[in-house]
PDB file of N, CA and C in Angstrom:
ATOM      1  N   UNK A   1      23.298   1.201  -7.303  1.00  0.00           N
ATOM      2  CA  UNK A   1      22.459   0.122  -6.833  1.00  0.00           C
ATOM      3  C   UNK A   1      22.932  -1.161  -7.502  1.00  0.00           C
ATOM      4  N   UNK A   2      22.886  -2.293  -6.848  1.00  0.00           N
ATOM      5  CA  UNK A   2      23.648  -3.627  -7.325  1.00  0.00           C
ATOM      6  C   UNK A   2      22.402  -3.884  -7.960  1.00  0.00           C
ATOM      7  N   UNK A   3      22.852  -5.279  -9.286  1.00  0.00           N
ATOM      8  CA  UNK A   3      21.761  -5.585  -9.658  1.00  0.00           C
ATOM      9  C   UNK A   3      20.862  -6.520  -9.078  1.00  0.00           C
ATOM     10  N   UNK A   4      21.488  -7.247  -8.086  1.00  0.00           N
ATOM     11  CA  UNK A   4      20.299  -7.398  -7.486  1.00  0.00           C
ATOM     12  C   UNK A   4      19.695  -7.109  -6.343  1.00  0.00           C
ATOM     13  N   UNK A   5      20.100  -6.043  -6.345  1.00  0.00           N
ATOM     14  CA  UNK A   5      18.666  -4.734  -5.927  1.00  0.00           C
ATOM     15  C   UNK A   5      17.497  -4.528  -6.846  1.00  0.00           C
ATOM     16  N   UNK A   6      18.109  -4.419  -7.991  1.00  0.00           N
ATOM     17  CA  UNK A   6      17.252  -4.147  -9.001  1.00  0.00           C
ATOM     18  C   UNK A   6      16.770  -4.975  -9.592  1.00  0.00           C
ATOM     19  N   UNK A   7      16.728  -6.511  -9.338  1.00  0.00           N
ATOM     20  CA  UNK A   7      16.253  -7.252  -9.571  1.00  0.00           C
ATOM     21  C   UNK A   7      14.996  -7.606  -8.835  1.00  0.00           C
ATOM     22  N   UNK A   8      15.316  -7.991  -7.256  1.00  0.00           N
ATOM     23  CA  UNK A   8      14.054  -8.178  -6.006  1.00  0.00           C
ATOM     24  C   UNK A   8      13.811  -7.035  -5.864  1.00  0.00           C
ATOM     25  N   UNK A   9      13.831  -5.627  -5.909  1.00  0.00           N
ATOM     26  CA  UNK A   9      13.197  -4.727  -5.866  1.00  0.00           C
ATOM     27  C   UNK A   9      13.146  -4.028  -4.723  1.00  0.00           C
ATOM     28  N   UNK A  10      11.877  -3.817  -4.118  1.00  0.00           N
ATOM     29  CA  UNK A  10      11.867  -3.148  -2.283  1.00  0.00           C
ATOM     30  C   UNK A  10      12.102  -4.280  -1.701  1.00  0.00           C
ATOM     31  N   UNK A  11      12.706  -3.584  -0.659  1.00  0.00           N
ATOM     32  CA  UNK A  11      13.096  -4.087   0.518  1.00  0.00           C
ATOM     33  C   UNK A  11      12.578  -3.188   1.567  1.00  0.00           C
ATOM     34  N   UNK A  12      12.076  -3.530   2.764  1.00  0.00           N
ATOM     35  CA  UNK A  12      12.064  -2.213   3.685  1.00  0.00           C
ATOM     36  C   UNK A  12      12.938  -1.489   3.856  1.00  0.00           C
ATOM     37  N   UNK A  13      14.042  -1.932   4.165  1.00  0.00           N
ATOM     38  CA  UNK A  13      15.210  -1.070   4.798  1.00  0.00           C
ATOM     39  C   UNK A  13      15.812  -0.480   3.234  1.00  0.00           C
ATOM     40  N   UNK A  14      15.652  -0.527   2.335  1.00  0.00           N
ATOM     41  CA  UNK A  14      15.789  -0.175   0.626  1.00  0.00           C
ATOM     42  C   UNK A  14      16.122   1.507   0.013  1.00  0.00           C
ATOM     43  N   UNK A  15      17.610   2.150   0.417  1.00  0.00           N
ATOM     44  CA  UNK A  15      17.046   3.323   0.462  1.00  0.00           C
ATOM     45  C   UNK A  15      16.812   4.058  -0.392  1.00  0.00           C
ATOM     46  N   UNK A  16      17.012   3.298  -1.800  1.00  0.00           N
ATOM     47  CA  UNK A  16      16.599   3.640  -3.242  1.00  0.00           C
ATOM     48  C   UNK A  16      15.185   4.040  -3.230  1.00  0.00           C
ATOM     49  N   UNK A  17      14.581   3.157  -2.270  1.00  0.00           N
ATOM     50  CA  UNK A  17      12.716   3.806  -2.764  1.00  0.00           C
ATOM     51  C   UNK A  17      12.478   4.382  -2.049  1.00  0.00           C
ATOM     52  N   UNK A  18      13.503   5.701  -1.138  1.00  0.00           N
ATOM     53  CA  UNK A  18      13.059   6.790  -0.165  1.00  0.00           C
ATOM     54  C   UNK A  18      13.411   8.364  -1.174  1.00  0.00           C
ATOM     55  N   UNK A  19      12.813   8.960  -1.207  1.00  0.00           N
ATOM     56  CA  UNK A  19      12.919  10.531  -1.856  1.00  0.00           C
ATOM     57  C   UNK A  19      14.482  11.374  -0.905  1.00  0.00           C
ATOM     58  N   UNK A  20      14.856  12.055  -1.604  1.00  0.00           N
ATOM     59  CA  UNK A  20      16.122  13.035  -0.591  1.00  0.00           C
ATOM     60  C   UNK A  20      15.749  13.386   0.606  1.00  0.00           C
ATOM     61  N   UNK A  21      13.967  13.513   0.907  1.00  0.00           N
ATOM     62  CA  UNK A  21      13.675  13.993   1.995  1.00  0.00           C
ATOM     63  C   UNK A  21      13.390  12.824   3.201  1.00  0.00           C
ATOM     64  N   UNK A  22      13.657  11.526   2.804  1.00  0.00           N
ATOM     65  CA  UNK A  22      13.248  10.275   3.160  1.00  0.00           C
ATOM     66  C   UNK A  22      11.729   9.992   2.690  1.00  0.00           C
ATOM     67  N   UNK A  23      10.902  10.360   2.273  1.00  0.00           N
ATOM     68  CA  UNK A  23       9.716  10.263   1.711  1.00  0.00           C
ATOM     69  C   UNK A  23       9.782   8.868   1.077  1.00  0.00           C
ATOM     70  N   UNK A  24       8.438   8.188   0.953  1.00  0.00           N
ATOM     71  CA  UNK A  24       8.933   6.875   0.694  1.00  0.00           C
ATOM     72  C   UNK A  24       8.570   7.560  -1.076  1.00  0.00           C
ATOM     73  N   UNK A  25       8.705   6.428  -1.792  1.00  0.00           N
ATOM     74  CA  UNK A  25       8.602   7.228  -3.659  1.00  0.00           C
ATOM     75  C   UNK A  25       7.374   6.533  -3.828  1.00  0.00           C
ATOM     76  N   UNK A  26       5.960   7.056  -3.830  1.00  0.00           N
ATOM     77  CA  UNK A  26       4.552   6.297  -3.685  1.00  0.00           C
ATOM     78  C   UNK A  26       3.715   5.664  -4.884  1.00  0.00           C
ATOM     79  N   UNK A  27       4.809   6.198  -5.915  1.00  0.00           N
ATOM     80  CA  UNK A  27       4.478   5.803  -7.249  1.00  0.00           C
ATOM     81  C   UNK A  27       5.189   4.603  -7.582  1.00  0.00           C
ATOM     82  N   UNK A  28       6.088   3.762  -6.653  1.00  0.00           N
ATOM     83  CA  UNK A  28       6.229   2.380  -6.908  1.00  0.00           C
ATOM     84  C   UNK A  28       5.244   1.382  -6.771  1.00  0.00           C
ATOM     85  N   UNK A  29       4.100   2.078  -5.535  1.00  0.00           N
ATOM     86  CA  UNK A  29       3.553   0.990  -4.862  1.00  0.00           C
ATOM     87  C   UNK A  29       1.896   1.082  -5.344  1.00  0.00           C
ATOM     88  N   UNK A  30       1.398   2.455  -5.925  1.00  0.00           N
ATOM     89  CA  UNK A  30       0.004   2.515  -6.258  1.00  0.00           C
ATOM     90  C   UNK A  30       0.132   2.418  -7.751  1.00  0.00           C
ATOM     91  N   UNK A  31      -1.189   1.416  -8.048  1.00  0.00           N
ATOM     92  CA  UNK A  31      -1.885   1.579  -9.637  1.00  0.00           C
ATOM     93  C   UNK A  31      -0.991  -0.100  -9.893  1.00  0.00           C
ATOM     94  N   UNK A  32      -1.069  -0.460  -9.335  1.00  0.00           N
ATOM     95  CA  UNK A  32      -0.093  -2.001  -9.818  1.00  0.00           C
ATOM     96  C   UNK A  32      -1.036  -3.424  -8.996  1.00  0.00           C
ATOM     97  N   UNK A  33      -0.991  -4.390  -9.838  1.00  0.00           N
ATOM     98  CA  UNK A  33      -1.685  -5.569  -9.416  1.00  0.00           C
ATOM     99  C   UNK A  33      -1.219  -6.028  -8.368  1.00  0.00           C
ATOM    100  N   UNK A  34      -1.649  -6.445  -7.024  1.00  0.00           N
ATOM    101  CA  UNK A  34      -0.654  -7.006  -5.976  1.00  0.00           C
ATOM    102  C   UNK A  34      -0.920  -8.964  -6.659  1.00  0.00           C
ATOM    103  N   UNK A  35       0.043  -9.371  -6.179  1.00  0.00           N
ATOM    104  CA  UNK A  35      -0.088 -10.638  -6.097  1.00  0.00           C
ATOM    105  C   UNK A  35       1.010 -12.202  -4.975  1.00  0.00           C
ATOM    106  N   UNK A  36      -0.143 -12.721  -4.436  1.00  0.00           N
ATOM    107  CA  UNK A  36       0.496 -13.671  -3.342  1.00  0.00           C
ATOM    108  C   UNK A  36       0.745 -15.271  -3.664  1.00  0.00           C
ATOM    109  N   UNK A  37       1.473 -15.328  -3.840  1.00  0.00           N
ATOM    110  CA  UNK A  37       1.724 -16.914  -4.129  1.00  0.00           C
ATOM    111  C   UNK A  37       1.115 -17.152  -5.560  1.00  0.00           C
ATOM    112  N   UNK A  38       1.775 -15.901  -6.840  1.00  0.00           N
ATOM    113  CA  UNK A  38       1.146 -16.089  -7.950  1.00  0.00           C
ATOM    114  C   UNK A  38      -0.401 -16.199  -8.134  1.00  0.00           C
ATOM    115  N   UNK A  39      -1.270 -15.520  -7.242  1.00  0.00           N
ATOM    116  CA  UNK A  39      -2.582 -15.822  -7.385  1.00  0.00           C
ATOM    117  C   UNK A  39      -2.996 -13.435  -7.180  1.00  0.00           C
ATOM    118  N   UNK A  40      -3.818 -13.616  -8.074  1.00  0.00           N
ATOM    119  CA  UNK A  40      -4.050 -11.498  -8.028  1.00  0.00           C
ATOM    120  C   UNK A  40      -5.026 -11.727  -6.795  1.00  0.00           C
ATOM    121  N   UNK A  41      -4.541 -10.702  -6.187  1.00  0.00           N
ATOM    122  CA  UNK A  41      -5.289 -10.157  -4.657  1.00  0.00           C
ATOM    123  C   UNK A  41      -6.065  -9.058  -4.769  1.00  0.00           C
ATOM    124  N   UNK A  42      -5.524  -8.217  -5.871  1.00  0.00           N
ATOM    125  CA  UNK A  42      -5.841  -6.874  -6.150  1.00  0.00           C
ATOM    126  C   UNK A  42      -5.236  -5.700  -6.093  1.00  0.00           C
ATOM    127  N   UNK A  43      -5.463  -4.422  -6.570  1.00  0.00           N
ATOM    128  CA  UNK A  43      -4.834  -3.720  -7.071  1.00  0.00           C
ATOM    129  C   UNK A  43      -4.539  -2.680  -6.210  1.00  0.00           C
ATOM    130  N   UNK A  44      -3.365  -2.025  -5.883  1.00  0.00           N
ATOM    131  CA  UNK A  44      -3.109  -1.081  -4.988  1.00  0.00           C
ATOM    132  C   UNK A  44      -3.942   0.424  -5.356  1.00  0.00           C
ATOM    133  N   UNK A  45      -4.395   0.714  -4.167  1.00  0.00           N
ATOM    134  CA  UNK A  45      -4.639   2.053  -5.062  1.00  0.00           C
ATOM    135  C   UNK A  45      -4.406   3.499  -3.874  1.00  0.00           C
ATOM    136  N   UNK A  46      -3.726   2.924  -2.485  1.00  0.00           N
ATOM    137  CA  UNK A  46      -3.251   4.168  -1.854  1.00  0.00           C
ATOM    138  C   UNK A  46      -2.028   3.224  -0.947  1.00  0.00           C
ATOM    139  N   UNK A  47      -1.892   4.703  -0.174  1.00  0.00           N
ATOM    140  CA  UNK A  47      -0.670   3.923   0.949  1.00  0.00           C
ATOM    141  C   UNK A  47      -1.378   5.078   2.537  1.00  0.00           C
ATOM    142  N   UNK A  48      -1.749   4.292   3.491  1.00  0.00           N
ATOM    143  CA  UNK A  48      -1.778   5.024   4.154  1.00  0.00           C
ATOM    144  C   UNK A  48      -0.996   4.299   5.343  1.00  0.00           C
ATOM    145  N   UNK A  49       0.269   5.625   6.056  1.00  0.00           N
ATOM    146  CA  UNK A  49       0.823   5.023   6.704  1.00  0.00           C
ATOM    147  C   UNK A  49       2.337   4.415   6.653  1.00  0.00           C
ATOM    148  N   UNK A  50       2.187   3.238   7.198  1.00  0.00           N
ATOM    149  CA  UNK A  50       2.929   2.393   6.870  1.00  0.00           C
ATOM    150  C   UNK A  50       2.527   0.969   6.080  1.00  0.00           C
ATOM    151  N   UNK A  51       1.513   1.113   5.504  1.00  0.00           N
ATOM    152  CA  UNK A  51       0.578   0.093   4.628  1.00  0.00           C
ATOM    153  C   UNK A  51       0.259   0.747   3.524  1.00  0.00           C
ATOM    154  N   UNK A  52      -0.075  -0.423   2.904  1.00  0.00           N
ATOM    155  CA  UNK A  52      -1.078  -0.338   1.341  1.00  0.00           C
ATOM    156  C   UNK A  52      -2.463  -0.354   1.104  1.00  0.00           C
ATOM    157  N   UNK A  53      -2.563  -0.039   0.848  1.00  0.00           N
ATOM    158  CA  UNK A  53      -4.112  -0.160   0.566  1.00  0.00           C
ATOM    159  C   UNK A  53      -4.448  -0.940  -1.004  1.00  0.00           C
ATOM    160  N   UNK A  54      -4.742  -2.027  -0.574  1.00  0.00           N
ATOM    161  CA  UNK A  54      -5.590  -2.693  -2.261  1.00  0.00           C
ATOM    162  C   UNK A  54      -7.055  -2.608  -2.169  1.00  0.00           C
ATOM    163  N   UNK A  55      -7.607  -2.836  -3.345  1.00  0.00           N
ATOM    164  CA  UNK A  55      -8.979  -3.213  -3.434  1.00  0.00           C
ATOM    165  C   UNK A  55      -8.888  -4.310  -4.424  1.00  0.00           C
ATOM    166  N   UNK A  56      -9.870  -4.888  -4.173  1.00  0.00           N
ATOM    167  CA  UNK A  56     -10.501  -6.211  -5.283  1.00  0.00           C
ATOM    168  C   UNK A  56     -11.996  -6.575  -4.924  1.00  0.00           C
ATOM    169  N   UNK A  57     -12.850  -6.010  -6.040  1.00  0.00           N
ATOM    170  CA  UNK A  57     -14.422  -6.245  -5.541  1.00  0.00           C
ATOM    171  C   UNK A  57     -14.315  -5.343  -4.549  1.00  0.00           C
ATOM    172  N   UNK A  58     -15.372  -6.219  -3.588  1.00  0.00           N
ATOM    173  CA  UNK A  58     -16.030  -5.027  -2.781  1.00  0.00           C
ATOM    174  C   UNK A  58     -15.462  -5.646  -1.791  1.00  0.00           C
ATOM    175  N   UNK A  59     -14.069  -5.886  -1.868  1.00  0.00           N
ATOM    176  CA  UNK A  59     -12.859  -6.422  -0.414  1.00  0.00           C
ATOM    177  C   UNK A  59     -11.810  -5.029  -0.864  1.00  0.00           C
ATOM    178  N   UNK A  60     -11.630  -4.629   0.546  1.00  0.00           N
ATOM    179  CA  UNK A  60     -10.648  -3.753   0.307  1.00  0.00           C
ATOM    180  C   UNK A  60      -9.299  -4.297   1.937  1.00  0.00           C
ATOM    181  N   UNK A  61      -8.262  -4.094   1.375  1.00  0.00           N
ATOM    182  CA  UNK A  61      -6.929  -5.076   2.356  1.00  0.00           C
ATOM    183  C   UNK A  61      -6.082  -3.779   2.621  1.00  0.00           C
ATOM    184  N   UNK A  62      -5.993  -3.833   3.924  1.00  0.00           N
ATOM    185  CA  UNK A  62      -4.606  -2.785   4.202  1.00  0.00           C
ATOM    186  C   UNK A  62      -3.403  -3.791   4.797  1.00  0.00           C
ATOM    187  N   UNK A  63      -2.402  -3.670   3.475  1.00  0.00           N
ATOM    188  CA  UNK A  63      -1.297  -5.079   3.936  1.00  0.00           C
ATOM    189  C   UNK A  63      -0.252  -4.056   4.542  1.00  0.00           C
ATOM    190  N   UNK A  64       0.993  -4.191   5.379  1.00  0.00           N
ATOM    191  CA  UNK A  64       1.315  -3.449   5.706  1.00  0.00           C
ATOM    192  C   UNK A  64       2.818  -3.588   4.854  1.00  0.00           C
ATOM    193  N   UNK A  65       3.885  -2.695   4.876  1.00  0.00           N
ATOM    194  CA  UNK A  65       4.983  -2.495   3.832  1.00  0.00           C
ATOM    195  C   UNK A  65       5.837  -4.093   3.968  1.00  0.00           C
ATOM    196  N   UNK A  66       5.960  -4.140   5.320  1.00  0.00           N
ATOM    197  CA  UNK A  66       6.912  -5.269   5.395  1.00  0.00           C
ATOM    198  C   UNK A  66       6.335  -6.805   5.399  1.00  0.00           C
ATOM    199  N   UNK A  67       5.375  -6.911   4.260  1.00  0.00           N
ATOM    200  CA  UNK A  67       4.306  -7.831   3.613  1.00  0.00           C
ATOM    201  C   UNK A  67       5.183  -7.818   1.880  1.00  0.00           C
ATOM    202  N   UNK A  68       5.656  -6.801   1.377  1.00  0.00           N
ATOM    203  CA  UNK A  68       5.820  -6.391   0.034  1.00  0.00           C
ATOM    204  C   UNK A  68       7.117  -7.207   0.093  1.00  0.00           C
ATOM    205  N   UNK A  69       7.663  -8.276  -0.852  1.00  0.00           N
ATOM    206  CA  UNK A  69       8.624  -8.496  -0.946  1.00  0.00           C
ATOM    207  C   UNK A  69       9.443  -8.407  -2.414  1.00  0.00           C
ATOM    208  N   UNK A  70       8.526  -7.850  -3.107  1.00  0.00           N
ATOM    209  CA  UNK A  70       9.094  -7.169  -4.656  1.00  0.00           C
ATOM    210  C   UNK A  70       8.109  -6.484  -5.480  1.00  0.00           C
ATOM    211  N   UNK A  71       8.764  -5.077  -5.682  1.00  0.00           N
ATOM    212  CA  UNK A  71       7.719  -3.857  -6.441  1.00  0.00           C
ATOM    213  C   UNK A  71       7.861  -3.855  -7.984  1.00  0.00           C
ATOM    214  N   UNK A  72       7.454  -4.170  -8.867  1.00  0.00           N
ATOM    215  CA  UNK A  72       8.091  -3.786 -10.090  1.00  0.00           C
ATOM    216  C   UNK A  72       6.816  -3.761 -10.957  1.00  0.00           C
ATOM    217  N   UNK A  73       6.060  -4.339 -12.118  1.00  0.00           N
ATOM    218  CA  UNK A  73       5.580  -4.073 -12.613  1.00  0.00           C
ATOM    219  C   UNK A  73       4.142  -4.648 -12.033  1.00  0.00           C
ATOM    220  N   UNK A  74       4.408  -5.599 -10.646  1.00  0.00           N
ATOM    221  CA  UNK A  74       3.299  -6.133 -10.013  1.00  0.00           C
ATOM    222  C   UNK A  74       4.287  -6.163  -8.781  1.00  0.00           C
ATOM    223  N   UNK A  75       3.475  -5.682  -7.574  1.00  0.00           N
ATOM    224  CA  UNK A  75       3.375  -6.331  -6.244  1.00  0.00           C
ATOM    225  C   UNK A  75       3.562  -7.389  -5.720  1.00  0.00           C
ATOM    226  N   UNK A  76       4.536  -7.939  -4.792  1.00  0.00           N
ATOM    227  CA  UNK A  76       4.429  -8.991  -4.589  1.00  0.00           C
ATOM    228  C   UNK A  76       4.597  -9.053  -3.023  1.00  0.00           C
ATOM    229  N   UNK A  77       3.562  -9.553  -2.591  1.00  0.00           N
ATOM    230  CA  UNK A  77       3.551  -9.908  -1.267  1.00  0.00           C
ATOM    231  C   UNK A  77       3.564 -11.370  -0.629  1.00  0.00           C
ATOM    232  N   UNK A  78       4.118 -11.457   0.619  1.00  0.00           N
ATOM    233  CA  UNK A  78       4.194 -12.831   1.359  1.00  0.00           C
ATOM    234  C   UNK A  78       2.990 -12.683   2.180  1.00  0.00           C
ATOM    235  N   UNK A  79       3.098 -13.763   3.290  1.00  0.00           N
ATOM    236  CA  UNK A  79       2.617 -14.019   4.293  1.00  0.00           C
ATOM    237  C   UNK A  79       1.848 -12.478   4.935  1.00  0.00           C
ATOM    238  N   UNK A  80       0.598 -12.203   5.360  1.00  0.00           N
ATOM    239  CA  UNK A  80       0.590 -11.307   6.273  1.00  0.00           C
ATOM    240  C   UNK A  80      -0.780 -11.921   6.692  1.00  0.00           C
ATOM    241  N   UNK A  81      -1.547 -11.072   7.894  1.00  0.00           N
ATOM    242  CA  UNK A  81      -2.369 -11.296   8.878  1.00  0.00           C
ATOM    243  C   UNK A  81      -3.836 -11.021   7.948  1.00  0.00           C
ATOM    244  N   UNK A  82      -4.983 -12.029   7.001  1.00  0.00           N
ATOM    245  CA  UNK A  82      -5.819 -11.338   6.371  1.00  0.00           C
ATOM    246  C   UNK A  82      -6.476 -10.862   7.259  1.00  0.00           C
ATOM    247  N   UNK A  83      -7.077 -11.332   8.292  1.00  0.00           N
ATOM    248  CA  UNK A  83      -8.316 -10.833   9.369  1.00  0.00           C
ATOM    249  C   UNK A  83      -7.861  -9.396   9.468  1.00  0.00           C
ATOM    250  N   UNK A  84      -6.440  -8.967  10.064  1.00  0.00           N
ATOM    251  CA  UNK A  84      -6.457  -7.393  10.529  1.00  0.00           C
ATOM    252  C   UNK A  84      -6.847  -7.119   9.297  1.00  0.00           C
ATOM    253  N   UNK A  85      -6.250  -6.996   7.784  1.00  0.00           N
ATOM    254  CA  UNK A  85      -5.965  -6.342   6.615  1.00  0.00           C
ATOM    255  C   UNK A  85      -7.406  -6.314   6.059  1.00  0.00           C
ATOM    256  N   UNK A  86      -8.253  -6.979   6.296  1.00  0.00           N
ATOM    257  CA  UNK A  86      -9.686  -6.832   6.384  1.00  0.00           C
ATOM    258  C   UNK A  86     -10.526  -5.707   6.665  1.00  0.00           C
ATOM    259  N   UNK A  87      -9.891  -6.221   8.186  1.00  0.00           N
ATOM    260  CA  UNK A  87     -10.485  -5.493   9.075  1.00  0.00           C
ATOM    261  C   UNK A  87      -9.626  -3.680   9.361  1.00  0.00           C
ATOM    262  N   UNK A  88      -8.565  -3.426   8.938  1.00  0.00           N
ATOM    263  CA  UNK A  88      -7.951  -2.077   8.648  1.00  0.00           C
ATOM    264  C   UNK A  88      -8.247  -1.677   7.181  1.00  0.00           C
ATOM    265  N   UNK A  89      -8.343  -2.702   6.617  1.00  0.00           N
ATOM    266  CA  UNK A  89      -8.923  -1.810   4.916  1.00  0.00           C
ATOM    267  C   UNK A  89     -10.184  -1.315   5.184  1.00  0.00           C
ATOM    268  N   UNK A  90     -11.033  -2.437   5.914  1.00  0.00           N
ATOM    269  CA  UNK A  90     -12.863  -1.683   5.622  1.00  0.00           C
ATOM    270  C   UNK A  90     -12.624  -0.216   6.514  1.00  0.00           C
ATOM    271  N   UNK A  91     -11.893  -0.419   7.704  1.00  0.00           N
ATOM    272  CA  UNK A  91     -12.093   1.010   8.815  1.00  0.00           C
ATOM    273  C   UNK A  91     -11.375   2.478   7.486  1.00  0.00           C
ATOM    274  N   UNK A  92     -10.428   1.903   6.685  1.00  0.00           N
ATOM    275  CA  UNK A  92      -9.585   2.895   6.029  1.00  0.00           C
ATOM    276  C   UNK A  92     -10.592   3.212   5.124  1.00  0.00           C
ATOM    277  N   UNK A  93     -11.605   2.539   4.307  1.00  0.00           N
ATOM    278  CA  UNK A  93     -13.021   2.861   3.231  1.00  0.00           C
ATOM    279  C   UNK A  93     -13.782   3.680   3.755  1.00  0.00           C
ATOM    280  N   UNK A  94     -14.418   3.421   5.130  1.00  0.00           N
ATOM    281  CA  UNK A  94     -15.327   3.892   5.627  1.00  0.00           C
ATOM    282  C   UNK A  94     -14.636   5.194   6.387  1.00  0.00           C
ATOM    283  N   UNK A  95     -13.454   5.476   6.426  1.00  0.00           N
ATOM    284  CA  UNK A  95     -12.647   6.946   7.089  1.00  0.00           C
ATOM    285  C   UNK A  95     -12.658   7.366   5.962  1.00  0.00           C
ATOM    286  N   UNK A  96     -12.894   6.971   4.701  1.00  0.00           N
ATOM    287  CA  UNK A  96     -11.936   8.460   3.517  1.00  0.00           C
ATOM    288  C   UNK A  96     -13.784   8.700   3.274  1.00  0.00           C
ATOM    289  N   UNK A  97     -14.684   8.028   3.595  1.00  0.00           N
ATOM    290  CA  UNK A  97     -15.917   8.389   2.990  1.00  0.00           C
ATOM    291  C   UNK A  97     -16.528   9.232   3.741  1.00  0.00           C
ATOM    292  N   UNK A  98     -16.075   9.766   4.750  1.00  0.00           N
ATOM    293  CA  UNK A  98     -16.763  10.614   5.478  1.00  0.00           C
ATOM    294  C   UNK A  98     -16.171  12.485   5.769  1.00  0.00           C
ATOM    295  N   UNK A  99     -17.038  13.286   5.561  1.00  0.00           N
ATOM    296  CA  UNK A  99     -16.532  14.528   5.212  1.00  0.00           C
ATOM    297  C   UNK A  99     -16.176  15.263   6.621  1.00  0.00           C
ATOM    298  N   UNK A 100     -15.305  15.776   6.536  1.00  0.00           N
ATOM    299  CA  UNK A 100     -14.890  17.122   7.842  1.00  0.00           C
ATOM    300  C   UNK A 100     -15.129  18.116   7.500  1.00  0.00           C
ATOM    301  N   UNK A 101     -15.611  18.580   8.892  1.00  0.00           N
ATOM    302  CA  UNK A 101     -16.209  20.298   8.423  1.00  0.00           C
ATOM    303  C   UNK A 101     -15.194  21.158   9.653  1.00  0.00           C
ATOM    304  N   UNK A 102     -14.491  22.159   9.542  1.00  0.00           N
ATOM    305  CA  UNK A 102     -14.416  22.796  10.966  1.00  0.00           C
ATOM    306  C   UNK A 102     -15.352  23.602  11.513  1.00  0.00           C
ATOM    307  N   UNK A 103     -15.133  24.250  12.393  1.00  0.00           N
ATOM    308  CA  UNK A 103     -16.347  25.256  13.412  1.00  0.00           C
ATOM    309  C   UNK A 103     -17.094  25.863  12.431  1.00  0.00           C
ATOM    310  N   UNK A 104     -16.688  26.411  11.270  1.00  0.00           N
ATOM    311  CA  UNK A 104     -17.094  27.488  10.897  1.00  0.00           C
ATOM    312  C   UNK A 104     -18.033  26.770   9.383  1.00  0.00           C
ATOM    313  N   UNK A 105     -17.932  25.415   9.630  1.00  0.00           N
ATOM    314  CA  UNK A 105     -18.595  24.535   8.313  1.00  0.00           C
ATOM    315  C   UNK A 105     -17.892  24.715   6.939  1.00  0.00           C
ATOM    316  N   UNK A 106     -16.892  24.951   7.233  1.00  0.00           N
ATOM    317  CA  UNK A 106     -15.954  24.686   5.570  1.00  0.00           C
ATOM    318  C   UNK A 106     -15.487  23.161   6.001  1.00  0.00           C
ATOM    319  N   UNK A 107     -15.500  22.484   4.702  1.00  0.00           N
ATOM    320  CA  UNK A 107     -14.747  20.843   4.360  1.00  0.00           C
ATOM    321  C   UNK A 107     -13.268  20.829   4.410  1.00  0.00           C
ATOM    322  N   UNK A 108     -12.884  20.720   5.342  1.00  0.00           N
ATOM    323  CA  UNK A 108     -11.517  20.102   6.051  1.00  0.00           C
ATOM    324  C   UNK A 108     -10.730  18.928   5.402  1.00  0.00           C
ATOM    325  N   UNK A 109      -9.600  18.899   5.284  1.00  0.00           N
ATOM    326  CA  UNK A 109      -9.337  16.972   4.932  1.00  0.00           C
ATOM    327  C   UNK A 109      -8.956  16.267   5.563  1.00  0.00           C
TER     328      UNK A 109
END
């Protein structure tokens, strides 16, 4: 990897942060502060998809990967759409809070 790869970090097309199996490596992107134009947005704490999932307060943002323009000890994101990321974080809160049962009433995931 050149160093500056390893300098700006992810890239989408980046194939350092894919696993042998192409898996993306998910421990770059959760448990780290995101931040936009030097200002904290909040903290990643899943990936579903092809997005992130942050929370901050009782705002939760689903930014999507090609928002991330450097992973390292903080997040760094550009430009993206807040209204969807709003509006796909609250639907992504309110989907993990609700339980599945199959036919037979055992909890599903």
């Amino acid at each position: 990897m050149s160093i500056i790869a390893k300098i700006t970090g992810f890239f989408k097309k980046n194939p350092a942060n894919l696993e042998k199996d192409g898996q993306l490596k998910t421990h770059l992107y959760i448990g780290k502060f995101v931040k936009q134009n030097y200002i904290d947005i909040g903290e990643s704490i899943a990936i579903d998809g092809k997005r992130v999932i942050i929370k901050k307060s009782e705002n939760v943002l689903s930014i999507p990967f090609e928002a991330i323009i450097k992973t390292a000890e903080n997040l760094v994101v550009g430009d993206f759409d807040m209204e969807e990321s709003l509006r796909l974080g609250k639907a992504w809160g309110d989907q993990k809070d609700v339980l599945k049962f199959d036919d037979k009433g055992m909890m599903i995931k």
